[in-house]
N, C-alpha and C. Protein backbone atom coordinates (compact mmCIF):
# COMPACT_ATOMS: atom_id res chain seq x y z
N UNK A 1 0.82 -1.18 0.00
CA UNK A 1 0.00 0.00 0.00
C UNK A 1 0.87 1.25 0.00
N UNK A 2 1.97 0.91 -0.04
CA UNK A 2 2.89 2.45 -0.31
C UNK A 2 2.78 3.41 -1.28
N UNK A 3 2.90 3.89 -0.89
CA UNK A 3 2.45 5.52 -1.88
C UNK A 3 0.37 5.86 -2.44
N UNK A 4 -0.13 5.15 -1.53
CA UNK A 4 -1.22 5.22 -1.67
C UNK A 4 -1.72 6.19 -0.20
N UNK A 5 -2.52 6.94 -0.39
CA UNK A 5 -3.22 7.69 0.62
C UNK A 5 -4.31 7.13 0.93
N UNK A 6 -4.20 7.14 2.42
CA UNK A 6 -5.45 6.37 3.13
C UNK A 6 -6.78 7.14 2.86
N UNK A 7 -7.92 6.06 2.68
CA UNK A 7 -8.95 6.77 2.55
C UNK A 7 -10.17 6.60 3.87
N UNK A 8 -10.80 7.21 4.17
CA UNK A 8 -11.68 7.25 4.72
C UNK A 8 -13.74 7.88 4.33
N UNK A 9 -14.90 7.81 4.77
CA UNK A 9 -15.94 7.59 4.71
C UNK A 9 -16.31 8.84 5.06
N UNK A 10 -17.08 10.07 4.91
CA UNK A 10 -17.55 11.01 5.18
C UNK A 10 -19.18 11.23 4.68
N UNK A 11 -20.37 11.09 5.89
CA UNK A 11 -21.56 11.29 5.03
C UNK A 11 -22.74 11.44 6.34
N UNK A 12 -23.46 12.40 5.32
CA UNK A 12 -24.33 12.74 6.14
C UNK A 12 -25.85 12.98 5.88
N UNK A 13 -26.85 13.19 6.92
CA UNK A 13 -28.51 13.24 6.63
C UNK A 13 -28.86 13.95 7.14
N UNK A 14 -30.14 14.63 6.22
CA UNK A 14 -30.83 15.63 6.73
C UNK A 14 -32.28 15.35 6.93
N UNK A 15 -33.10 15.56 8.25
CA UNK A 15 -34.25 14.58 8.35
C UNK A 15 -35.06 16.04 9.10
N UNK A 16 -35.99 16.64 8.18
CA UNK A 16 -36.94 17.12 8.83
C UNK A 16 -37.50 16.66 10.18
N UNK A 17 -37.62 17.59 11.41
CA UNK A 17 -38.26 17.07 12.10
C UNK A 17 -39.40 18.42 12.75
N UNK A 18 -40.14 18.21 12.13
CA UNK A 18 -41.14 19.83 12.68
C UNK A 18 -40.42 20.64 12.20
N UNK A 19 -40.54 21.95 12.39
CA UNK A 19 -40.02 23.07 11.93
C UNK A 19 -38.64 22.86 11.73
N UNK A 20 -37.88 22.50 12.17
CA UNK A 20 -36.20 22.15 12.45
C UNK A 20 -35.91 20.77 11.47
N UNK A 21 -34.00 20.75 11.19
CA UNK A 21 -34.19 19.52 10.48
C UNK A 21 -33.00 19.41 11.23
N UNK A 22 -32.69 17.97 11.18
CA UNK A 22 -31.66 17.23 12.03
C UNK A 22 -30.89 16.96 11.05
N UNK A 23 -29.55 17.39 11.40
CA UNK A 23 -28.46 16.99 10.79
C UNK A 23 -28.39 15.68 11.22
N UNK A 24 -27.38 14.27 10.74
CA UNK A 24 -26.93 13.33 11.45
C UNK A 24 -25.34 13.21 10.53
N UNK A 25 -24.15 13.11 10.95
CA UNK A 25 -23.33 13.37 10.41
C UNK A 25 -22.24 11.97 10.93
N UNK A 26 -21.86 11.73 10.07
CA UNK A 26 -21.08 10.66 10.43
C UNK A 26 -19.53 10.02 9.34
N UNK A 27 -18.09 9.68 10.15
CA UNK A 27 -17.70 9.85 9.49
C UNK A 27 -16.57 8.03 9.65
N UNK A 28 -16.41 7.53 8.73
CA UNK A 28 -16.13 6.03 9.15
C UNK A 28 -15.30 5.67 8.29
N UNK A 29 -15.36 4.46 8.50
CA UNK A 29 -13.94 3.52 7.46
C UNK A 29 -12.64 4.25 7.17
N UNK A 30 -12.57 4.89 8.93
CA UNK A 30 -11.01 5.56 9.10
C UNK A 30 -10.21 4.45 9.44
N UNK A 31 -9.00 4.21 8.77
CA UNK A 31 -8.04 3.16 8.85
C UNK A 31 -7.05 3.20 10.14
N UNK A 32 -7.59 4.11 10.99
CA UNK A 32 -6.43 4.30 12.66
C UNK A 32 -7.37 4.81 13.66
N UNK A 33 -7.00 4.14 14.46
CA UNK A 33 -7.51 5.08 15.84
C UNK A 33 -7.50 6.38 15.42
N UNK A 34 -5.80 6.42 16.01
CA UNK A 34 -5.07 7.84 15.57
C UNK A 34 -5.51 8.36 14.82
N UNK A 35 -5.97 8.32 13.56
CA UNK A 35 -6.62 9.01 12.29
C UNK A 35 -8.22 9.57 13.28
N UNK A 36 -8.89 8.65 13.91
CA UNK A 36 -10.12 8.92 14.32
C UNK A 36 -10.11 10.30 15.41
N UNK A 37 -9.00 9.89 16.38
CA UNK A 37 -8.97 10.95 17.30
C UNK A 37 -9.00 12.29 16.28
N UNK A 38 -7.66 12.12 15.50
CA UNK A 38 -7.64 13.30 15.11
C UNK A 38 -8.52 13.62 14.15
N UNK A 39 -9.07 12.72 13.37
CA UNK A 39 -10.66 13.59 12.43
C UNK A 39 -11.51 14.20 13.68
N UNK A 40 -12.07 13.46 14.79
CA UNK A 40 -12.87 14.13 15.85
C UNK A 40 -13.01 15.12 16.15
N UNK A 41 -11.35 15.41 16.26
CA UNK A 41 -11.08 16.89 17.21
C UNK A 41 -11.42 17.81 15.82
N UNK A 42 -10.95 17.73 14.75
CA UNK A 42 -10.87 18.73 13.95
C UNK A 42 -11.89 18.91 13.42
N UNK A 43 -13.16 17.95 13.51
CA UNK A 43 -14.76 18.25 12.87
C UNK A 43 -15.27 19.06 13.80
N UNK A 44 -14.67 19.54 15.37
CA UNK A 44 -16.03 20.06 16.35
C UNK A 44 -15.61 21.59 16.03
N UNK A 45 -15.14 21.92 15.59
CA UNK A 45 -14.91 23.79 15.02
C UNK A 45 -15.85 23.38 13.86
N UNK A 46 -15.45 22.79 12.82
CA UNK A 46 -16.26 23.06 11.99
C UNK A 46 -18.13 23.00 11.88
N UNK A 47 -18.17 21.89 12.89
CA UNK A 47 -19.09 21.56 12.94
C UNK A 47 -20.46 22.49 13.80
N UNK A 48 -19.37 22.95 14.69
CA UNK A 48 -19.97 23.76 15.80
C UNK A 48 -20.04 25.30 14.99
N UNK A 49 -19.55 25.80 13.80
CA UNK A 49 -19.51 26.94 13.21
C UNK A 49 -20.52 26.47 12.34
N UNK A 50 -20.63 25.67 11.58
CA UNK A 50 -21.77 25.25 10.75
C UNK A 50 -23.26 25.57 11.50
N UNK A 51 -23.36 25.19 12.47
CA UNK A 51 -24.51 25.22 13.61
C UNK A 51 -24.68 27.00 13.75
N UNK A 52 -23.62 27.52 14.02
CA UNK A 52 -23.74 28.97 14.26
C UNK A 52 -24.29 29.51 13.32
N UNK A 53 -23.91 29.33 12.33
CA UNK A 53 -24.31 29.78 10.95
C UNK A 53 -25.73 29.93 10.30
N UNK A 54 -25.91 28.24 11.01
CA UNK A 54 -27.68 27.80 10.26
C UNK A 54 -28.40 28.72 11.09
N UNK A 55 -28.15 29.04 12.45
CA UNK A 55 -28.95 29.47 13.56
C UNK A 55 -28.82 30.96 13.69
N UNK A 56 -27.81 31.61 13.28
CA UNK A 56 -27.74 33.14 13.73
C UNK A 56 -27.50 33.87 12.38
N UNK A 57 -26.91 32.94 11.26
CA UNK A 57 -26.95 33.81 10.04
C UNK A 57 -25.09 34.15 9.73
N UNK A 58 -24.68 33.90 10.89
CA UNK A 58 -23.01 34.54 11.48
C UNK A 58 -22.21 33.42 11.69
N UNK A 59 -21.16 32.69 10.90
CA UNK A 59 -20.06 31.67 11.40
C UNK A 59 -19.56 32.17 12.44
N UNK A 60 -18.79 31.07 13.29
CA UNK A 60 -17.64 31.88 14.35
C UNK A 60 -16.28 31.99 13.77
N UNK A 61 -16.02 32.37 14.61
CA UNK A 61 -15.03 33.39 14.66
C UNK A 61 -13.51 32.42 14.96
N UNK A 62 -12.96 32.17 14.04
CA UNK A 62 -11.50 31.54 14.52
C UNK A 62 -10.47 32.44 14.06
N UNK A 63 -8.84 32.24 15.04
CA UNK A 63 -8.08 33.01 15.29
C UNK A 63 -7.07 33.10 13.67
C-alpha cells in the first residue's frame, strides 16, 4: 500500500423534524484510531460553526 493515501468515509442526513431539520453526520472507514482521534477533534470547530451559521446567520469566529 505504499504511496497510496489512506482513505476514509464522510456522510451525512438531513431529516426534517417539525419546523427544524436534524443533521446526522457521520464519518467512518477511518483506517487508525489515531486518524479517528484526530478527524474528531478537527470536525467540532467546523461543525460547531456550521450550527452557528444555520442558527444566527453569522459563522464563528477563529483566530
Amino acid at each position: 500500500m505504499a504511496g497510496k493515501a489512506a482513505a476514509s468515509k464522510v456522510s451525512f442526513t438531513l431529516e426534517p423534524i417539525g419546523d427544524t431539520v436534524k443533521l446526522t453526520f457521520i464519518h467512518d472507514q477511518v483506517p487508525s484510531q489515531e486518524m479517528a482521534d484526530g478527524f474528531g477533534k478537527a470536525w467540532i470547530p467546523i461543525l460547531s460553526s456550521l450550527k452557528s451559521y444555520l442558527e444566527t446567520g453569522k459563522p464563528l469566529q477563529f483566530a
